[in-house]
Protein backbone atom coordinates (compact mmCIF):
# COMPACT_ATOMS: atom_id res chain seq x y z
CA UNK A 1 -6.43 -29.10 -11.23
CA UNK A 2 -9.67 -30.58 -12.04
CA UNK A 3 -12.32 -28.08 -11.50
CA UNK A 4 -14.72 -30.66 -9.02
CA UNK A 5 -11.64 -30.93 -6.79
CA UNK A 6 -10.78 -27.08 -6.65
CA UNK A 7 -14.63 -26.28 -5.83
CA UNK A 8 -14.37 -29.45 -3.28
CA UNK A 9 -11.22 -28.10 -1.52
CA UNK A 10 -12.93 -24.54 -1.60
CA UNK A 11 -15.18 -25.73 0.92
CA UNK A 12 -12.65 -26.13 3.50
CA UNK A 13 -11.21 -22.94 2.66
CA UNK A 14 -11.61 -19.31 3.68
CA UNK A 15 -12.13 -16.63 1.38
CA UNK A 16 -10.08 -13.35 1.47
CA UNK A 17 -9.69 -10.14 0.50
CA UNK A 18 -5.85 -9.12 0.56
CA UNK A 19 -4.42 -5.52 -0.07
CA UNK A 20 -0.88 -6.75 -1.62
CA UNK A 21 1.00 -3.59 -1.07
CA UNK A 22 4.69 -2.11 -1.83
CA UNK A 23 5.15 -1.90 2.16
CA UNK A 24 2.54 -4.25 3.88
CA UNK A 25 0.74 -7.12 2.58
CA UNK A 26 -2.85 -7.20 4.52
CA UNK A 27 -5.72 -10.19 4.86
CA UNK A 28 -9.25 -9.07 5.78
CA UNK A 29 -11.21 -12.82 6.28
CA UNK A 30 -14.90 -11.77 6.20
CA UNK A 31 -16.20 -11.87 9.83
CA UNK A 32 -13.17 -11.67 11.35
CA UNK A 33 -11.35 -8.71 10.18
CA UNK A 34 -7.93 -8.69 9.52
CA UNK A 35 -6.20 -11.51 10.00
CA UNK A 36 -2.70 -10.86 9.20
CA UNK A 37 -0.82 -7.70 8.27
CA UNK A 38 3.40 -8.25 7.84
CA UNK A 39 6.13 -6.90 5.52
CA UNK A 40 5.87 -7.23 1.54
CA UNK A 41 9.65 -8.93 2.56
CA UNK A 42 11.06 -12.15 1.54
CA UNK A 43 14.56 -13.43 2.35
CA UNK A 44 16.11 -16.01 -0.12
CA UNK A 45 19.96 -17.57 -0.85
CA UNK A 46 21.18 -15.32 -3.59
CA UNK A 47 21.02 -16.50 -6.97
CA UNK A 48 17.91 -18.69 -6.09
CA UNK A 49 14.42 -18.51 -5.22
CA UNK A 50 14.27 -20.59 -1.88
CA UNK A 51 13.33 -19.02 0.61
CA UNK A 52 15.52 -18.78 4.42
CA UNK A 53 14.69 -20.96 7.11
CA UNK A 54 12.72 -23.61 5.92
CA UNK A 55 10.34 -21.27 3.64
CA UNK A 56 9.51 -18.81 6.89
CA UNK A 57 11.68 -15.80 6.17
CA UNK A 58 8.33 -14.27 5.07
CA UNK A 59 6.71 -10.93 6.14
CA UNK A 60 8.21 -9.88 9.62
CA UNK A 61 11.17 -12.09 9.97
CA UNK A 62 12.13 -10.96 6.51
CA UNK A 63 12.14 -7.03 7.48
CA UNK A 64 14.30 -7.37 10.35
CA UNK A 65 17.18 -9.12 8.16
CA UNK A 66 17.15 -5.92 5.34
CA UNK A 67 20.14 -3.82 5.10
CA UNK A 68 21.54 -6.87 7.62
CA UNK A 69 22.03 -9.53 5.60
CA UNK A 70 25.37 -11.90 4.86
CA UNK A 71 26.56 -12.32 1.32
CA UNK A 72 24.57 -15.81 0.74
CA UNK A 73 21.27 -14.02 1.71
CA UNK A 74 19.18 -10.83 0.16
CA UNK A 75 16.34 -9.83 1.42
CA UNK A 76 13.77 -8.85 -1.26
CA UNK A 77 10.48 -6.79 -1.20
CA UNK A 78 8.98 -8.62 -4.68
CA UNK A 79 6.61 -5.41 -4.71
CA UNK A 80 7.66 -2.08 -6.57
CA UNK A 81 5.53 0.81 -6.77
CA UNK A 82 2.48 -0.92 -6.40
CA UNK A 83 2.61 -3.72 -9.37
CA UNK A 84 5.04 -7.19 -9.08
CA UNK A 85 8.62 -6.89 -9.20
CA UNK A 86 9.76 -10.26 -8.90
CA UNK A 87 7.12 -12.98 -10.00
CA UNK A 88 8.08 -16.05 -8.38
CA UNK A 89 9.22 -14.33 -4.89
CA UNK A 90 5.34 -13.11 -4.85
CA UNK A 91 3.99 -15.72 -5.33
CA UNK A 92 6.13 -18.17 -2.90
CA UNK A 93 5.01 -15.08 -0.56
CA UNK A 94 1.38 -15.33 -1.36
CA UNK A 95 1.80 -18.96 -0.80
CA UNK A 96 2.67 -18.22 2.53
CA UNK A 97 0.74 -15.68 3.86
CA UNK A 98 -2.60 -18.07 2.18
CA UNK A 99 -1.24 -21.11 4.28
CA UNK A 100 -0.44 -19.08 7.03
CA UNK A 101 -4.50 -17.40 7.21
CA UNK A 102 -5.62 -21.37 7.14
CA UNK A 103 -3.23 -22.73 9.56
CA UNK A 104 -0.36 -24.46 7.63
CA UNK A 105 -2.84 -26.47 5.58
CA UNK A 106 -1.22 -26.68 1.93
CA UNK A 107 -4.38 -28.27 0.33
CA UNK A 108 -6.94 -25.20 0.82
CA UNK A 109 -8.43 -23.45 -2.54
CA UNK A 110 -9.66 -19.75 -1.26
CA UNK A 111 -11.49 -17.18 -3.49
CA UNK A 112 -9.37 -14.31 -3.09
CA UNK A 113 -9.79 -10.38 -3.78
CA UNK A 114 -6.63 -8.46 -4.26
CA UNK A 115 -6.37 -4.75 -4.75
CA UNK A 116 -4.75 -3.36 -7.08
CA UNK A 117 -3.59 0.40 -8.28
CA UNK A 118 -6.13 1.80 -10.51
CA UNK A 119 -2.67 2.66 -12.63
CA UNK A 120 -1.84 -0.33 -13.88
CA UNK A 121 -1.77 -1.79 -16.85
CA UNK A 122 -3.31 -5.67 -18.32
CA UNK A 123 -0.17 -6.80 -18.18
CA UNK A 124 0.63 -5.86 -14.91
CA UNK A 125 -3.04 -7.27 -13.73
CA UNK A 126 -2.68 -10.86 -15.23
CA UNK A 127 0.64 -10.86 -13.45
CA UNK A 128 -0.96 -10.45 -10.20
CA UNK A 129 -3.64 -13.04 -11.57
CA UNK A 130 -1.26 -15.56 -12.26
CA UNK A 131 0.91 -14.96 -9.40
CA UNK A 132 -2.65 -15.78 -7.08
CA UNK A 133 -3.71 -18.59 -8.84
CA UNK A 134 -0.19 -20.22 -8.96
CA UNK A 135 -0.13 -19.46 -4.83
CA UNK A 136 -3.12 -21.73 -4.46
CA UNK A 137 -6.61 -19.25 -5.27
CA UNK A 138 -9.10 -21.12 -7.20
CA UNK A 139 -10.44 -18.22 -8.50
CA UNK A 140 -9.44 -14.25 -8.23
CA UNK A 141 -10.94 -10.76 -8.32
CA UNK A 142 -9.00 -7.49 -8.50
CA UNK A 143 -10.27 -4.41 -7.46
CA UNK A 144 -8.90 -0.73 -7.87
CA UNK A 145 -6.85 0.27 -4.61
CA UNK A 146 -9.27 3.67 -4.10
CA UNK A 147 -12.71 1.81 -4.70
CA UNK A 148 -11.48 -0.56 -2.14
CA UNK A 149 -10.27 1.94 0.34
CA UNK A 150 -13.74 3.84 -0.56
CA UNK A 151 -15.75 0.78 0.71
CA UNK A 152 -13.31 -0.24 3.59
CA UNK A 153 -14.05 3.17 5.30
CA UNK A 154 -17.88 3.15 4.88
CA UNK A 155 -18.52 5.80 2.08
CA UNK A 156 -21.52 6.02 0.29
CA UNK A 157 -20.24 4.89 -3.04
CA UNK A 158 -23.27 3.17 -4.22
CA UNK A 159 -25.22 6.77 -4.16
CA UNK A 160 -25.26 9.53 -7.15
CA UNK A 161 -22.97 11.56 -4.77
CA UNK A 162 -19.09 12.24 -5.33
CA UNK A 163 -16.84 10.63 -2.56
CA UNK A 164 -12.94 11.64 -3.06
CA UNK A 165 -10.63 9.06 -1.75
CA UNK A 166 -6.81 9.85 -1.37
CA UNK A 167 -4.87 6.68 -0.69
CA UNK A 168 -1.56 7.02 0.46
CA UNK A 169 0.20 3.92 0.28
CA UNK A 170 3.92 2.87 0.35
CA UNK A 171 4.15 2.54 -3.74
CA UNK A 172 1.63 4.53 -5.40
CA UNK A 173 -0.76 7.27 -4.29
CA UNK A 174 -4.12 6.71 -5.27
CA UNK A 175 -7.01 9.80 -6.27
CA UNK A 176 -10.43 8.82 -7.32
CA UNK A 177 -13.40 10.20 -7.38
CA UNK A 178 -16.23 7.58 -6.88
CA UNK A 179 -20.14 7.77 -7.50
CA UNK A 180 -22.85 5.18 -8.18
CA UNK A 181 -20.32 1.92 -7.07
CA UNK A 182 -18.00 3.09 -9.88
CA UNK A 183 -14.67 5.52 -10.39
CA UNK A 184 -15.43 8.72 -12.54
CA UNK A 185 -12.06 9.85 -12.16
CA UNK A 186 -9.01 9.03 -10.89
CA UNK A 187 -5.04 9.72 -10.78
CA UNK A 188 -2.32 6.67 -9.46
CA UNK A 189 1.18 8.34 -9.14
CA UNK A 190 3.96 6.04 -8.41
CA UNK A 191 4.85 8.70 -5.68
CA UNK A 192 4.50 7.21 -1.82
CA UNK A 193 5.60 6.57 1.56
CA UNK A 194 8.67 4.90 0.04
CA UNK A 195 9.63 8.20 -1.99
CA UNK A 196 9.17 9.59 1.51
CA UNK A 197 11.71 7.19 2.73
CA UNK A 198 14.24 7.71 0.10
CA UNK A 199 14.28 11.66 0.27
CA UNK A 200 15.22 11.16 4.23
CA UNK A 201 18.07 9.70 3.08
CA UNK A 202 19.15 11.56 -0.12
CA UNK A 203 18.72 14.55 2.63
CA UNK A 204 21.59 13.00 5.15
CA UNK A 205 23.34 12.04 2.30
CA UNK A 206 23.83 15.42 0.96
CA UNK A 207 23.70 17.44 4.01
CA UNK A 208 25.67 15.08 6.75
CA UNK A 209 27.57 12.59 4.44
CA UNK A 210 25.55 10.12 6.20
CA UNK A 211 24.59 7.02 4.67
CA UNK A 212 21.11 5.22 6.72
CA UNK A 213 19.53 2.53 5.18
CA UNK A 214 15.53 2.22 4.51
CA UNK A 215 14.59 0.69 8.28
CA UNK A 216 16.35 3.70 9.74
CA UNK A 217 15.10 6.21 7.19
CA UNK A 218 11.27 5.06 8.00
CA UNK A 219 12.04 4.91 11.44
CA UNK A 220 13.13 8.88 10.96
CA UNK A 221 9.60 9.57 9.28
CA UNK A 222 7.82 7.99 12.27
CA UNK A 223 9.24 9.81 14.68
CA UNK A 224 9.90 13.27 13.37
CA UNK A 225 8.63 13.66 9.99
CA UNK A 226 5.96 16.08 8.89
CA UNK A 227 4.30 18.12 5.98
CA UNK A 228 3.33 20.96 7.71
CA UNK A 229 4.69 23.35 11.05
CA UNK A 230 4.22 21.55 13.80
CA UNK A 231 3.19 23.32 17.43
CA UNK A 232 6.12 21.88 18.92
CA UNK A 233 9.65 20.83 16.52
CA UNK A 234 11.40 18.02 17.50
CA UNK A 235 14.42 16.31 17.17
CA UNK A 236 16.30 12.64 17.21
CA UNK A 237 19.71 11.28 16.92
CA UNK A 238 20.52 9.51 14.30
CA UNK A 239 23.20 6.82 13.54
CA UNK A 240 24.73 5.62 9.95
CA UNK A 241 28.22 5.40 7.89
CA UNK A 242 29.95 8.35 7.12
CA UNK A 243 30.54 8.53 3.54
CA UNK A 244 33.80 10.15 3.91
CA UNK A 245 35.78 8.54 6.41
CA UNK A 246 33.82 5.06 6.25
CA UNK A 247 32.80 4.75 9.53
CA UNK A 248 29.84 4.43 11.94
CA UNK A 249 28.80 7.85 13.61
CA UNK A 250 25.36 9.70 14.63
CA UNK A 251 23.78 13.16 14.29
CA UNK A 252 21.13 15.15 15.81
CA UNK A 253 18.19 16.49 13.18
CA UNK A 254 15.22 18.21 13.21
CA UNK A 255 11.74 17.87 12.04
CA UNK A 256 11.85 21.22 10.34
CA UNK A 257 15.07 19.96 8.02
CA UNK A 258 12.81 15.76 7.63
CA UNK A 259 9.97 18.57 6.40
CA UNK A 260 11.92 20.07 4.05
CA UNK A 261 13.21 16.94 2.52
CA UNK A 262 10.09 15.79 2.28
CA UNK A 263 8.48 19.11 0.27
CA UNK A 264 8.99 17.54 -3.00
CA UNK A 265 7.09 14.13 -2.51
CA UNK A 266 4.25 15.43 -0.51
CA UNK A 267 3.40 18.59 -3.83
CA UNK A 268 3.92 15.55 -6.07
CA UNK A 269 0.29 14.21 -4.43
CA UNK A 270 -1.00 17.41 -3.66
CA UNK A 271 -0.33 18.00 -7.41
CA UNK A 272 -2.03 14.47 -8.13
CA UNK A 273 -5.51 15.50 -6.41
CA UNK A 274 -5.54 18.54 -8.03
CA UNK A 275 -5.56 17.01 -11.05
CA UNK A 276 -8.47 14.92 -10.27
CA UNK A 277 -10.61 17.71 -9.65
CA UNK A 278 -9.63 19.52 -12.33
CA UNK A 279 -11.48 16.43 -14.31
CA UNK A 280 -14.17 16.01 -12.15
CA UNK A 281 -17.90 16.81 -13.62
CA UNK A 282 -19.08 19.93 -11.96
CA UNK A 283 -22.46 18.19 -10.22
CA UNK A 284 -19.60 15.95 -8.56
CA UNK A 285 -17.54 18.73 -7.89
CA UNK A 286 -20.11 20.54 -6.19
CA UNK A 287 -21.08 17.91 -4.40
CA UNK A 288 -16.84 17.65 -2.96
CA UNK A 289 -17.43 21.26 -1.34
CA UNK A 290 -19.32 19.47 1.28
CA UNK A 291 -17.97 16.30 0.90
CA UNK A 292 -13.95 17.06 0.98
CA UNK A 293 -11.51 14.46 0.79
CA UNK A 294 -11.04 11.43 2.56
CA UNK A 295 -7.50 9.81 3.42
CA UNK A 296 -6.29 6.49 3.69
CA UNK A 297 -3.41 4.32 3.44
CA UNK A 298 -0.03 4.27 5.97
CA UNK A 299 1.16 7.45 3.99
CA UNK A 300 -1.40 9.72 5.41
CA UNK A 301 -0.12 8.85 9.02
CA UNK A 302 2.74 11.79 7.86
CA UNK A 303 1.91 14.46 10.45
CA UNK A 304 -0.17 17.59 8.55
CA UNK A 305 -0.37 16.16 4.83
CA UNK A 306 -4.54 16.53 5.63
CA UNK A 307 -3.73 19.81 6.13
CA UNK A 308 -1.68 20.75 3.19
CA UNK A 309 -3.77 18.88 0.74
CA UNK A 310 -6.91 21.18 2.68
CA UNK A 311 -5.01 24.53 2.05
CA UNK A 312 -4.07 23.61 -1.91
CA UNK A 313 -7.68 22.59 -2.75
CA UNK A 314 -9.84 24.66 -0.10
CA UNK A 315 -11.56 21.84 0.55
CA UNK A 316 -12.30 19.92 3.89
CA UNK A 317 -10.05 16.83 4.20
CA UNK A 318 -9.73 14.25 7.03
CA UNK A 319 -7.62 10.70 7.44
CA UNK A 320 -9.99 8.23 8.39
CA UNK A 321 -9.87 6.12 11.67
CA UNK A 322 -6.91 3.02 11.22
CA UNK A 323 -5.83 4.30 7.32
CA UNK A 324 -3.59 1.43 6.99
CA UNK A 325 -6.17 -1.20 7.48
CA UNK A 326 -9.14 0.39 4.81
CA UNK A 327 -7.82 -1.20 1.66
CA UNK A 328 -8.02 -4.77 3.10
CA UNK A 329 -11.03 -4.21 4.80
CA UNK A 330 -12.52 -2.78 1.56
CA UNK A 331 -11.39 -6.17 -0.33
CA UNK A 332 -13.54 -8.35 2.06
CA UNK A 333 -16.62 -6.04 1.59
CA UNK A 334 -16.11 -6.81 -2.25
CA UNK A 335 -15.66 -10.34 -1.79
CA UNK A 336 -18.65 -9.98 0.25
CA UNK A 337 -21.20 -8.62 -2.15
CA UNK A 338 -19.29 -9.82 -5.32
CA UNK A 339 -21.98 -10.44 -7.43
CA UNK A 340 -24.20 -7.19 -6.76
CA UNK A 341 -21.01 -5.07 -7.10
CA UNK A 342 -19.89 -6.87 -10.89
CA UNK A 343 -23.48 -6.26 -11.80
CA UNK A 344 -23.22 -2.25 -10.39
CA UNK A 345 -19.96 -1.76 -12.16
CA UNK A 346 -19.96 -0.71 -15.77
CA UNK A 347 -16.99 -1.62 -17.93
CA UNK A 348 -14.23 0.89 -17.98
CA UNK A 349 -11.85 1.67 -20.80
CA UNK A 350 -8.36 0.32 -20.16
């Protein structure tokens, strides 16, 4: 596109930030907060890229079809572990969710922020590039998922201080430590709220020859799941195919058997942030004593995983007010004070 036109059709267009996540794609439109938050989920004919109903089997229409869908349809989340799975169903989804911010309009040219996992490698960021700029962005910015989710809950990253974010998200958990606008160290494990999911139902696999598919199995976590003793155990039924005898039935668990299942994930992060600050410079690390941790991200919602993360590192840790919404909100913040923060940031290594 000619460049006059792009920056002309800018004008009518509104910037974003967007958090582009395994789970939930989020838009934070500065001003005005988020603006839309639905499923990474796209439903399309099999064997093609075209999406159901008209090009509107996007987001939450999409979720409600998986594990539900006829033969002709699949219903696809084009995110995995954090980075893009499936190129073109991304970006027909960006397209969407851009046109659906600006009110159908198919002509509009936003500057958009995306965040991305600190993990990641060049590749993997000129694929989300490409995939923005092909969706209808006339220019693009990533940012690191923790530096985001650092500014989106208000800490002081700008100052010679150590903040420690832990983002929990539904592909990758993300550990920084951030001081003066930049990270000093960090650790992205491709260890989530969907390995979360997924040990639910290995667990009624193995123990109840149950099969549950990924809406039930989050639906499970929700409801009953936890990472540490809770005052008062609970229980829910829960329905699926029995593996033997191939047909529907339902059992009663409890939270203390969903906590067990999900042992293995949650060390996996505790082991993540202990890493981190094993690597952390000891001015920062003194400065954490006081600080703690902060949490973010839909995977910190699990009931107690502040508290086990506290008693592994001895240090103060708390989840921040709306964790699912500080990555987005963090975006728009960047997109905000673009220039001053590119000028604050020093190159990092790949």
């Amino acid at each position: 596109m000619n460049p006059a036109l792009s920056k002309l059709l800018g004008l009518f267009s509104v910037d974003m930030g967007i958090d582009l996540g395994t789970a939930n794609t989020l838009v934070c439109v500065s001003g005005k907060g988020i603006v839309l938050n639905e499923p990474s989920v796209v439903a399309v004919y099999r064997g093609t890229n075209h999406i159901v109903g008209g090009g509107q089997a996007v987001g939450l229409r999409a979720k409600e079809m998986l594990g539900k869908t006829p033969g002709n349809i699949d219903a696809i989340r084009p995110m995995k572990n954090g980075v893009i799975a499936d190129f073109e169903i991304t970006e027909a989804m960006l397209r969407y969710f851009i046109r659906k911010v600006h009110g159908e309009r198919t002509w509009v040219h936003p500057r958009i922020v995306v965040a991305i996992p600190s993990g990641i490698t060049a590749v993997e960021k000129r694929a989300v590039i490409n995939s923005a700029e092909r969706a209808g962005a006339r220019q693009v910015e990533l940012i690191e998922e923790p530096l985001a989710a650092a500014m989106g809950v208000g800490l002081p990253i700008k100052e010679p201080t150590a903040c420690m974010i832990c983002d929990v998200g539904g592909g990758t958990t993300e550990v920084a430590v951030i001081s003066l606008g930049n990270i000093v160290v960090s650790r992205s494990i491709r260890i989530a709220g969907d390995e979360f999911d997924e040990a639910i139902v290995n667990h009624l696999r193995h123990r109840y020859n149950l099969l549950i598919g990924e809406q039930t199995s989050e639906r499970i976590k929700l409801t009953i799941g936890s990472a540490y003793p809770l005052k008062k155990e609970m229980s829910m039924e829960v329905k699926g195919r029995d593996l033997q005898q191939h047909l529907p039935r339902k059992v009663v668990i409890t939270s203390e058997e969903i906590r067990a299942a999900l042992t293995e994930p949650v060390l996996m992060i505790v082991k993540a942030v202990k890493e981190c600050l094993e690597h952390t410079p000891p001015e920062l690390s003194a400065d954490l004593v006081d600080n703690g941790i902060v949490m973010a991200g839909g995977g910190s919602m699990l009931r107690g995983i502040d508290r086990v993360i506290s008693d592994h590192t001895g240090l103060p840790v708390r989840i921040v007010k709306e964790p699912l919404l500080a990555v987005a909100r963090g975006t728009a913040i960047y997109l905000e004070n673009l220039d001053l923060l590119k000028r604050l940031r020093t190159e990092r290594p790949e």
